[in-house]
C-alpha atoms as a PDB file:
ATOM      1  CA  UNK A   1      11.743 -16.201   9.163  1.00  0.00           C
ATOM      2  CA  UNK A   2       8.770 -18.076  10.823  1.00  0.00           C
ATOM      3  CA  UNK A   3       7.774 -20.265   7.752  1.00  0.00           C
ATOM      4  CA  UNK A   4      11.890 -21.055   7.652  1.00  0.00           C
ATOM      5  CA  UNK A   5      11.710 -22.153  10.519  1.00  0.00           C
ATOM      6  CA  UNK A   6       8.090 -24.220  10.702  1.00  0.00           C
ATOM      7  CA  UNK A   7       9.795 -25.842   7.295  1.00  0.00           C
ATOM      8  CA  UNK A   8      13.017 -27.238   8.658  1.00  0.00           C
ATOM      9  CA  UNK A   9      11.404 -28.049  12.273  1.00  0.00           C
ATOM     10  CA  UNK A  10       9.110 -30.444  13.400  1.00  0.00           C
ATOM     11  CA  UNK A  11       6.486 -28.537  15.238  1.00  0.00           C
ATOM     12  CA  UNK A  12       3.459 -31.179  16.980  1.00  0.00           C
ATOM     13  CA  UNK A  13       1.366 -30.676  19.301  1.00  0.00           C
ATOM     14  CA  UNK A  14      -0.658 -33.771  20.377  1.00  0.00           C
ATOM     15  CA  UNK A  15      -3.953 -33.956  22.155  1.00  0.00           C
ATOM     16  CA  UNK A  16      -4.682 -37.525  23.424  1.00  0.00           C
ATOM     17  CA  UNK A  17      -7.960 -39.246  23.676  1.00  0.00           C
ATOM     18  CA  UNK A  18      -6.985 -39.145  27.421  1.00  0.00           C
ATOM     19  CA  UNK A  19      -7.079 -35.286  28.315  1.00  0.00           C
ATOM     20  CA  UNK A  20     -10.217 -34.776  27.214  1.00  0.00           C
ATOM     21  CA  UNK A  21     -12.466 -33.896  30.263  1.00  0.00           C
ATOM     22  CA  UNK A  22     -14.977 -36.482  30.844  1.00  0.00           C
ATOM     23  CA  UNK A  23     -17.706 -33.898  31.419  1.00  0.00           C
ATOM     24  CA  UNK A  24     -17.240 -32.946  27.596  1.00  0.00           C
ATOM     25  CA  UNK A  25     -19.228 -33.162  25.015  1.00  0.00           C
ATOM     26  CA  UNK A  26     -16.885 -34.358  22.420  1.00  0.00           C
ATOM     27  CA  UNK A  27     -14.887 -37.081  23.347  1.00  0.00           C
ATOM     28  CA  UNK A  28     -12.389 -38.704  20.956  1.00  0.00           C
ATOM     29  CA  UNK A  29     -13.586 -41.981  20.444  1.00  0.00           C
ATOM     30  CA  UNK A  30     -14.680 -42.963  17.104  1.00  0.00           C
ATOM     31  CA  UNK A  31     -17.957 -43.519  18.341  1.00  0.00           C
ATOM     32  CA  UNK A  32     -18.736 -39.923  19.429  1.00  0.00           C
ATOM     33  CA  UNK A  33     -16.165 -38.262  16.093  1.00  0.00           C
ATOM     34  CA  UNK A  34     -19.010 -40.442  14.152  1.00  0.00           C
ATOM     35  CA  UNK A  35     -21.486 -37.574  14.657  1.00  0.00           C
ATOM     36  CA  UNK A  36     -19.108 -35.186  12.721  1.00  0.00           C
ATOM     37  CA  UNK A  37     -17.136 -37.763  10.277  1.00  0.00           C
ATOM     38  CA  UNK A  38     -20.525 -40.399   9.145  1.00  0.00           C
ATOM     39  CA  UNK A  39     -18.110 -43.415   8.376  1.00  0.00           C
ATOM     40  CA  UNK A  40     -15.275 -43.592  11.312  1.00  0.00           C
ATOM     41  CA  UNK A  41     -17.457 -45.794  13.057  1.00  0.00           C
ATOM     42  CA  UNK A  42     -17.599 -47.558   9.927  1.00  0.00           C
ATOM     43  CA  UNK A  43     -14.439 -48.131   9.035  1.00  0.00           C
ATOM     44  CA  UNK A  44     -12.341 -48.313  12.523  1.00  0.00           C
ATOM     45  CA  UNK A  45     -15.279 -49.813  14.984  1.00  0.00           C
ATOM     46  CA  UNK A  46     -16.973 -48.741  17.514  1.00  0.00           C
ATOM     47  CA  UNK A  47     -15.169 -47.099  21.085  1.00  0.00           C
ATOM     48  CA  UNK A  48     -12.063 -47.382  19.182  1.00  0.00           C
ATOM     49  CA  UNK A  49      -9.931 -43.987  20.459  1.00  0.00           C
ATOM     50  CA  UNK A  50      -8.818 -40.917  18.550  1.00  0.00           C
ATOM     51  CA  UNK A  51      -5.802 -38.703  19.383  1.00  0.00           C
ATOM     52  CA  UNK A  52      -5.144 -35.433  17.437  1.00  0.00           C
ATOM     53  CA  UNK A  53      -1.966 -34.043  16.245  1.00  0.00           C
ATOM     54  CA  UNK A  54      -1.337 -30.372  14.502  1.00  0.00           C
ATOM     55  CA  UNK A  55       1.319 -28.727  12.970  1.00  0.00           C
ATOM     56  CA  UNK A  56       2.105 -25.295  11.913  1.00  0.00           C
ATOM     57  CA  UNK A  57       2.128 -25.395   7.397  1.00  0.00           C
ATOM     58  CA  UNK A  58       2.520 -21.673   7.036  1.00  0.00           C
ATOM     59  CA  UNK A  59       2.495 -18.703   9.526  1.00  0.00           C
ATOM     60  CA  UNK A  60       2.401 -15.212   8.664  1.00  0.00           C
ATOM     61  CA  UNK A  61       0.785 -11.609   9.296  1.00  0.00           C
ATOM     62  CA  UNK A  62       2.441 -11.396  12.951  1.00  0.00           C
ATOM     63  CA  UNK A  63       1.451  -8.145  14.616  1.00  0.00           C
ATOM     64  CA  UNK A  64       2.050  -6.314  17.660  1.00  0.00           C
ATOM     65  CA  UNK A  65      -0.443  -4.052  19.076  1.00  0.00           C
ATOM     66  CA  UNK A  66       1.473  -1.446  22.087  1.00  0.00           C
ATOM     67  CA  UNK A  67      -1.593  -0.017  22.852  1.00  0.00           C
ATOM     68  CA  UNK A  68      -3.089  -3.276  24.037  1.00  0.00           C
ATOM     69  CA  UNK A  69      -0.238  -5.312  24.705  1.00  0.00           C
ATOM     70  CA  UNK A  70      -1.866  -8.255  22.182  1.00  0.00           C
ATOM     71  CA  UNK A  71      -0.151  -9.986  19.656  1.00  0.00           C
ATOM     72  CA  UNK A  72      -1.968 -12.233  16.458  1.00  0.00           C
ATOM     73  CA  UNK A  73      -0.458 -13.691  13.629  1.00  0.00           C
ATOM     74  CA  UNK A  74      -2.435 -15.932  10.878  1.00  0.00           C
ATOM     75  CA  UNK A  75      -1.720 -19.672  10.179  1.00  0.00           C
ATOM     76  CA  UNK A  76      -2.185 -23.111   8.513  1.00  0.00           C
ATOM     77  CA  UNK A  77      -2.450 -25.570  10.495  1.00  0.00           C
ATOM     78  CA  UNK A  78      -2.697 -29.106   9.775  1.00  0.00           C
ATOM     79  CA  UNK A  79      -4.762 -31.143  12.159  1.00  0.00           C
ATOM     80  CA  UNK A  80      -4.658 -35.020  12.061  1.00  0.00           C
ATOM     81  CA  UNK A  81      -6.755 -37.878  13.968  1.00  0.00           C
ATOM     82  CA  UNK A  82      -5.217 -40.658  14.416  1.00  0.00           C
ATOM     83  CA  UNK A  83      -7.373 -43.742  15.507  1.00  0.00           C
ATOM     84  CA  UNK A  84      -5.615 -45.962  17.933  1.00  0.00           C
ATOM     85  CA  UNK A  85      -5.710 -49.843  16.130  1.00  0.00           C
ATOM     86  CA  UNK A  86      -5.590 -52.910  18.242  1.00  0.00           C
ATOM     87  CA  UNK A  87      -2.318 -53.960  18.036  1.00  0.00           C
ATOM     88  CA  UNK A  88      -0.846 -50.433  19.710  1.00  0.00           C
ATOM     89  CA  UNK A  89      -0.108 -48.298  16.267  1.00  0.00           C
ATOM     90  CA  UNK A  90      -2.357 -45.512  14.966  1.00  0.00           C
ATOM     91  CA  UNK A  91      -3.825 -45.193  11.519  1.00  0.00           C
ATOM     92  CA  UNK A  92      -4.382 -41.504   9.977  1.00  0.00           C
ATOM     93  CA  UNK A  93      -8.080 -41.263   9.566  1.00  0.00           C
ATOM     94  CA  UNK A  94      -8.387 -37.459   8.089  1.00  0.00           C
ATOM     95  CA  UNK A  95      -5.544 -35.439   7.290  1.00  0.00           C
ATOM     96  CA  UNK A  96      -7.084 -31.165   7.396  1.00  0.00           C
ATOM     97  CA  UNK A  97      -5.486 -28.077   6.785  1.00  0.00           C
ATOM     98  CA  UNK A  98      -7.164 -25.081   8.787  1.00  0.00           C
ATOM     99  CA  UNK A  99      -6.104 -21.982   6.667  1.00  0.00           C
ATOM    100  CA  UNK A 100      -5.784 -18.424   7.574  1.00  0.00           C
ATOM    101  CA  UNK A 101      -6.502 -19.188  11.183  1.00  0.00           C
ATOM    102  CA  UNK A 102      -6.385 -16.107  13.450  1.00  0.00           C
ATOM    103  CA  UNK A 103      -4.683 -16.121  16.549  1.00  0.00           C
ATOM    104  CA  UNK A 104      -4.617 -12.984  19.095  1.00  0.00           C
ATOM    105  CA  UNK A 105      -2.516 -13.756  22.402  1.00  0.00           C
ATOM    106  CA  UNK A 106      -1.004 -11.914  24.995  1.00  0.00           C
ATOM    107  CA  UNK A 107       2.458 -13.120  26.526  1.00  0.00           C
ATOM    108  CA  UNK A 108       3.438 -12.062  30.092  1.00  0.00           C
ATOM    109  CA  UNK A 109       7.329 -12.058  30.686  1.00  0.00           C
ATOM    110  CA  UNK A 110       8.166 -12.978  34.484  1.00  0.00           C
ATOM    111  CA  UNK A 111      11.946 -12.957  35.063  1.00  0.00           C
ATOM    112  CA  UNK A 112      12.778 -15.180  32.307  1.00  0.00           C
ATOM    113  CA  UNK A 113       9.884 -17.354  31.581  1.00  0.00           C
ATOM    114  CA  UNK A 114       7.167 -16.262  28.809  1.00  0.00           C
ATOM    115  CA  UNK A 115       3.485 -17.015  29.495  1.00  0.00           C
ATOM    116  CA  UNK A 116       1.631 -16.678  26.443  1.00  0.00           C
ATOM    117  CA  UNK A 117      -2.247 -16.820  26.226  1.00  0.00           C
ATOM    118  CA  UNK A 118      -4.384 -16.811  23.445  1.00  0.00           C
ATOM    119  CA  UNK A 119      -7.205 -14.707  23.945  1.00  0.00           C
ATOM    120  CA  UNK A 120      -9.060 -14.934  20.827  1.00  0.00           C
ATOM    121  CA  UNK A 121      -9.007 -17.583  17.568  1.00  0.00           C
ATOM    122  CA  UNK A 122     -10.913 -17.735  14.527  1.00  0.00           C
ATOM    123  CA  UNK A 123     -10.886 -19.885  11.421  1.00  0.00           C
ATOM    124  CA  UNK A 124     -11.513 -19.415   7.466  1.00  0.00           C
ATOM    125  CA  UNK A 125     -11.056 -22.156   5.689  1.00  0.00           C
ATOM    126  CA  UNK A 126     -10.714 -25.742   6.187  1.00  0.00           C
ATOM    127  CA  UNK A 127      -9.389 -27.852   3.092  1.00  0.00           C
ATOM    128  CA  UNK A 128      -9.682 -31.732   3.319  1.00  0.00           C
ATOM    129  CA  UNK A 129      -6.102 -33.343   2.526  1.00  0.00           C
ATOM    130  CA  UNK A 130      -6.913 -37.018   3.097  1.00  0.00           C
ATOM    131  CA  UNK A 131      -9.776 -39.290   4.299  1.00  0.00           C
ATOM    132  CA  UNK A 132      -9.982 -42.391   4.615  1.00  0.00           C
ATOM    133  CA  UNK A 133     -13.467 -43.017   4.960  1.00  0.00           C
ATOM    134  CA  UNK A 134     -14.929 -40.914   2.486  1.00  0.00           C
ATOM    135  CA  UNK A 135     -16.668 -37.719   1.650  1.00  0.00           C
ATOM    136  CA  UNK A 136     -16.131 -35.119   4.784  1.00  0.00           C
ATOM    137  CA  UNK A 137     -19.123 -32.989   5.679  1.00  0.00           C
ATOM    138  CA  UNK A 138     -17.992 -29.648   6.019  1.00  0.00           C
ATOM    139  CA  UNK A 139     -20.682 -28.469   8.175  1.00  0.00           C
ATOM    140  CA  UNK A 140     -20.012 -30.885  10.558  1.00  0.00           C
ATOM    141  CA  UNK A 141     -16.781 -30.693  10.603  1.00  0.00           C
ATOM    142  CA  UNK A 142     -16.684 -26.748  11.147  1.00  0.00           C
ATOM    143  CA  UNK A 143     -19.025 -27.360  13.916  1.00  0.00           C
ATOM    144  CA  UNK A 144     -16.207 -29.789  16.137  1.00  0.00           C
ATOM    145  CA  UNK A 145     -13.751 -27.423  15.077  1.00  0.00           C
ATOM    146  CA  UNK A 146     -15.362 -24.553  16.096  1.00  0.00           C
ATOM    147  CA  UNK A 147     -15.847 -26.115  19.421  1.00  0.00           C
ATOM    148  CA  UNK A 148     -12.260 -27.406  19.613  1.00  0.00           C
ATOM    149  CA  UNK A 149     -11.477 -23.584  19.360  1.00  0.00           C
ATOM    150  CA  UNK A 150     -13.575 -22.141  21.684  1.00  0.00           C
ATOM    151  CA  UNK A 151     -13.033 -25.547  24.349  1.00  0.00           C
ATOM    152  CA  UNK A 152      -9.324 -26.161  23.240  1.00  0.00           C
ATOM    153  CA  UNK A 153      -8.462 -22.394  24.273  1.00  0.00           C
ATOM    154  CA  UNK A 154      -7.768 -23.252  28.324  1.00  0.00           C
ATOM    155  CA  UNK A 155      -6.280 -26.002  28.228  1.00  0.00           C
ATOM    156  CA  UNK A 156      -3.950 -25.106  25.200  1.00  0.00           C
ATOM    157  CA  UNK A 157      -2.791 -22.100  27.574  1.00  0.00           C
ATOM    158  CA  UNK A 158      -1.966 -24.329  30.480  1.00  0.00           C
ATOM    159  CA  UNK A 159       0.374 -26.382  28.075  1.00  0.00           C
ATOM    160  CA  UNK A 160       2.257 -23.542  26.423  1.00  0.00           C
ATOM    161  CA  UNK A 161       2.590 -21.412  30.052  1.00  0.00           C
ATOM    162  CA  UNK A 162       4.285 -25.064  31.313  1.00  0.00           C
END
């Protein structure tokens, strides 16, 4: 019923170059994304901005644990960064699909508003589905993803609560 539904509905999430903390790390600039993906810079320029979108490709596995009160399901999700060109439209720079990613959340009912929170998130496989400026290191690119995951995890609760 879940893949039905991920198939016939558009499902985004966006994050924009401009929620990113400043005291991160990883900002999404190419300049910075350059470190992970050698040839943004390259191709785009330098400073030029990044957003991020994902969608939901396949869910599956959902379980609910009573004695814990977690949930988790697995998914694909597709991740895309878009780099912000000049004249105000966005090109796709590297279209990924993170499969079998495993999300464990809890969700706290209060009257009748849900407020989930993911608690735990791990990832299996990544599979390049487009680049634009060439071969992907997968090392690197595990390594931002990775610390999307663990740094993503906050503020991804404080949009889905809202």
């Amino acid at each position: 019923m879940a893949y039905s539904f991920f198939k016939l509905n558009d499902f985004s999430i966006w994050t924009n170059h401009d929620v990113v903390p400043e005291s991160s790390p990883i900002q999404l600039n190419t300049t910075v994304l350059d470190l992970f993906f050698p040839g943004i810079k390259a191709k785009y320029g330098d400073g030029k901005y990044v957003d991020v979108s994902y969608d939901i490709r396949a869910l599956e596995n959902l379980n609910v644990k009573e004695n814990n009160g977690t949930m988790s399901f697995n998914a694909n999700v597709g991740v895309k960064f878009w780099v912000e060109m000049a004249d105000g439209t966005k090109a796709l720079a590297l279209d990924v699909t993170l499969e079998n990613l495993y999300f464990e959340f809890t969700a706290v009912i209060t009257g009748m508003a849900v407020h989930p929170s993911v608690q735990f998130a791990s990832l299996q496989d990544i599979k390049v589905e487009s680049s634009t400026f060439g071969d992907v290191n997968m090392t690197l690119l595990e390594g931002l993803l990775k610390q999307g995951l663990d740094e993503g995890r906050v503020p991804f609760n404080q949009f889905i609560s809202n």
